[in-house]
C-alpha atoms as a PDB file:
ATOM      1  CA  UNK A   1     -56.812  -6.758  -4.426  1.00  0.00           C
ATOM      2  CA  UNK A   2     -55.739  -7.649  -0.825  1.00  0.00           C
ATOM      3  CA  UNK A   3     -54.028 -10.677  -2.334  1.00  0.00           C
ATOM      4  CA  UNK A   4     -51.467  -8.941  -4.643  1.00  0.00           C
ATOM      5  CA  UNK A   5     -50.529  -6.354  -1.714  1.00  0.00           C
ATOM      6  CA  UNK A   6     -49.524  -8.955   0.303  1.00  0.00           C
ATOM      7  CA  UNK A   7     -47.649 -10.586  -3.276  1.00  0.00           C
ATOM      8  CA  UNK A   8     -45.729  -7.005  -3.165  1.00  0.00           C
ATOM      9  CA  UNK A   9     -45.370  -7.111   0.300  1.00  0.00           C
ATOM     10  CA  UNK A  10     -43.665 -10.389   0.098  1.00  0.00           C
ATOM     11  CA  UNK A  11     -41.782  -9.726  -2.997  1.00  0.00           C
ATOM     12  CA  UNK A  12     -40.611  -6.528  -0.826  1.00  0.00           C
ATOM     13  CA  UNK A  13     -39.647  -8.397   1.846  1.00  0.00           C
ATOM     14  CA  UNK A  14     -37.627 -10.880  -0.100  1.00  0.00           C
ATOM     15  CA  UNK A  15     -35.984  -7.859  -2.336  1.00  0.00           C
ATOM     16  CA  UNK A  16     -35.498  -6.289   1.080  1.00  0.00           C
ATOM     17  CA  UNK A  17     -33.464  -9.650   3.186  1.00  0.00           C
ATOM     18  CA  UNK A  18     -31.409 -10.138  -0.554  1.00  0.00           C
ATOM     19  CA  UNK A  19     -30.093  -6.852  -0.622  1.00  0.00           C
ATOM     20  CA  UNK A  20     -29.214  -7.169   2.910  1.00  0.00           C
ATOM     21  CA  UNK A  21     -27.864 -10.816   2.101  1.00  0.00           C
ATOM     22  CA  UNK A  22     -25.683  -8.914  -0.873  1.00  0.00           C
ATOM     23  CA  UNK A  23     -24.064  -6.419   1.652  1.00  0.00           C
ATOM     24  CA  UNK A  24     -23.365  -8.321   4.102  1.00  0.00           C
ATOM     25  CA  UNK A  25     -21.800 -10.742   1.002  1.00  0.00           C
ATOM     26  CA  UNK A  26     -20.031  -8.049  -0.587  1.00  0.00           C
ATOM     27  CA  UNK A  27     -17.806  -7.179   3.044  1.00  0.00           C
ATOM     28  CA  UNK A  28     -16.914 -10.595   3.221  1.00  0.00           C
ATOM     29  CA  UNK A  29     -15.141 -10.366  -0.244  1.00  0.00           C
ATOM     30  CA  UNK A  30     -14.023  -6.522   0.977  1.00  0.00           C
ATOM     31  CA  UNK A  31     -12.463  -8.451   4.388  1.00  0.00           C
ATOM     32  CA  UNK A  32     -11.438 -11.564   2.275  1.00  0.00           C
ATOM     33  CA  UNK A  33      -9.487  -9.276  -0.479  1.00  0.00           C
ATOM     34  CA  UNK A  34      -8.386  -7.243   2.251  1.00  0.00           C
ATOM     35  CA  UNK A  35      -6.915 -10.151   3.897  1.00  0.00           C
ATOM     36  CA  UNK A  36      -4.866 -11.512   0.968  1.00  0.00           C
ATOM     37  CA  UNK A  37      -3.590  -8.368  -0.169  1.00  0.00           C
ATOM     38  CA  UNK A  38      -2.089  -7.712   3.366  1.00  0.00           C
ATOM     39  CA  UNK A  39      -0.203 -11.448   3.080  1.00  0.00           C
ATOM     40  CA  UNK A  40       0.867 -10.511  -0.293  1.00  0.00           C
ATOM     41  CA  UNK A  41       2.097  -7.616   0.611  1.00  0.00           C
ATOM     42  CA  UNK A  42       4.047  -8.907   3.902  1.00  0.00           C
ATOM     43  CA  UNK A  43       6.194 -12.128   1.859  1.00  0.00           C
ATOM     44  CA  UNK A  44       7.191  -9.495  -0.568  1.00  0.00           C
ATOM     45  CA  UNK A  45       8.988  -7.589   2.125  1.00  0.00           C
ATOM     46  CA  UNK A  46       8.482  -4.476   1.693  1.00  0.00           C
ATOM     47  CA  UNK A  47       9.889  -1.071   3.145  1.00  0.00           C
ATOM     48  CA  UNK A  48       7.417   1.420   4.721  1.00  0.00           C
ATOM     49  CA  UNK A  49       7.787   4.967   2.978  1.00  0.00           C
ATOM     50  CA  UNK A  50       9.811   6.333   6.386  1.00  0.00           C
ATOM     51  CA  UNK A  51      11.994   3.723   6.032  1.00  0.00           C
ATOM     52  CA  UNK A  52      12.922   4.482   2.196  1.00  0.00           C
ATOM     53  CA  UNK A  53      13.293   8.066   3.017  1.00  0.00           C
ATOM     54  CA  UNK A  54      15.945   7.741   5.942  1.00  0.00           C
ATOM     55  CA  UNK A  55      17.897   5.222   3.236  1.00  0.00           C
ATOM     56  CA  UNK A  56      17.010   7.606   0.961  1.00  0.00           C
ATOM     57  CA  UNK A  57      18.653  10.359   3.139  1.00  0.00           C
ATOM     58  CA  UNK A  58      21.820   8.561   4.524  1.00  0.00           C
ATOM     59  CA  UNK A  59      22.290   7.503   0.473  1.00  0.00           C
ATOM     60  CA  UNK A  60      22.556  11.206  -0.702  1.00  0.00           C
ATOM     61  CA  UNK A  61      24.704  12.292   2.551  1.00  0.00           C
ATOM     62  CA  UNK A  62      27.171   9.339   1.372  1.00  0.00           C
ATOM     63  CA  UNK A  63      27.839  10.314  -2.190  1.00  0.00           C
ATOM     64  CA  UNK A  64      28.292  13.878  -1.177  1.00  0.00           C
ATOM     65  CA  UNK A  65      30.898  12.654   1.414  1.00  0.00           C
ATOM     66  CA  UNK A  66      31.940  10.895  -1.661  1.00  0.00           C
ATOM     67  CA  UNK A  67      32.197  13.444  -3.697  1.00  0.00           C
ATOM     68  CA  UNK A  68      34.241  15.896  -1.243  1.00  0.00           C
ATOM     69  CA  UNK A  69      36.865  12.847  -1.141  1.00  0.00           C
ATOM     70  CA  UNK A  70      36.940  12.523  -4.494  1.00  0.00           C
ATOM     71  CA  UNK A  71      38.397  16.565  -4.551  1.00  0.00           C
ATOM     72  CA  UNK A  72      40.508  16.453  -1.632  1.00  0.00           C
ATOM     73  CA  UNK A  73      42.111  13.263  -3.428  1.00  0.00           C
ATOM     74  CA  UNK A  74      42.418  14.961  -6.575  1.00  0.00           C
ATOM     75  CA  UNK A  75      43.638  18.044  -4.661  1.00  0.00           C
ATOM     76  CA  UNK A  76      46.524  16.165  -2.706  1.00  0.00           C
ATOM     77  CA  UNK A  77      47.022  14.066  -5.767  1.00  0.00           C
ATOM     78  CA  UNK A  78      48.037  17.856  -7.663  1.00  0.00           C
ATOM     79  CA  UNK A  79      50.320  19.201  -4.708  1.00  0.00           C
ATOM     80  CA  UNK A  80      52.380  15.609  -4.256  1.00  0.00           C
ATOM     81  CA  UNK A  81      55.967  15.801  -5.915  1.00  0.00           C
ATOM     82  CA  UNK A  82      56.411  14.098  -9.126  1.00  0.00           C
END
């Protein structure tokens, strides 16, 4: 009987050191993936979300300058002699 507690301690033991083996595996591939992603995601040159909203911002101002030029245009165009 003393001989298969120690067989289940060791079996234990071993379960215990592989599951510890397996996490410590598992944030490799977590830092590894991690890694790769981040140099993906640098060479395709992305913009960070405050950057596309200030574009974003200055894009809308434009066309509604745009717009108001458009009428005073069309305004002038109306009063010149013909």
């Amino acid at each position: 009987m003393q001989k298969d507690n120690k067989f289940f301690e060791d079996i234990a033991k071993l379960a215990s050191g592989a599951a510890g083996g397996f996490v410590e595996i598992k944030r490799e591939i977590e830092d590894m993936v991690g890694y790769q992603l981040e140099k993906l995601l640098h060479r395709m040159n992305l913009v960070t979300r405050e950057e596309f909203d200030t574009v974003s911002g200055m894009l809308s101002k434009l066309r509604e300058e745009q717009e108001n030029m458009k009428k005073k245009l069309a305004d002038l165009e109306q009063k010149a002699p013909k």
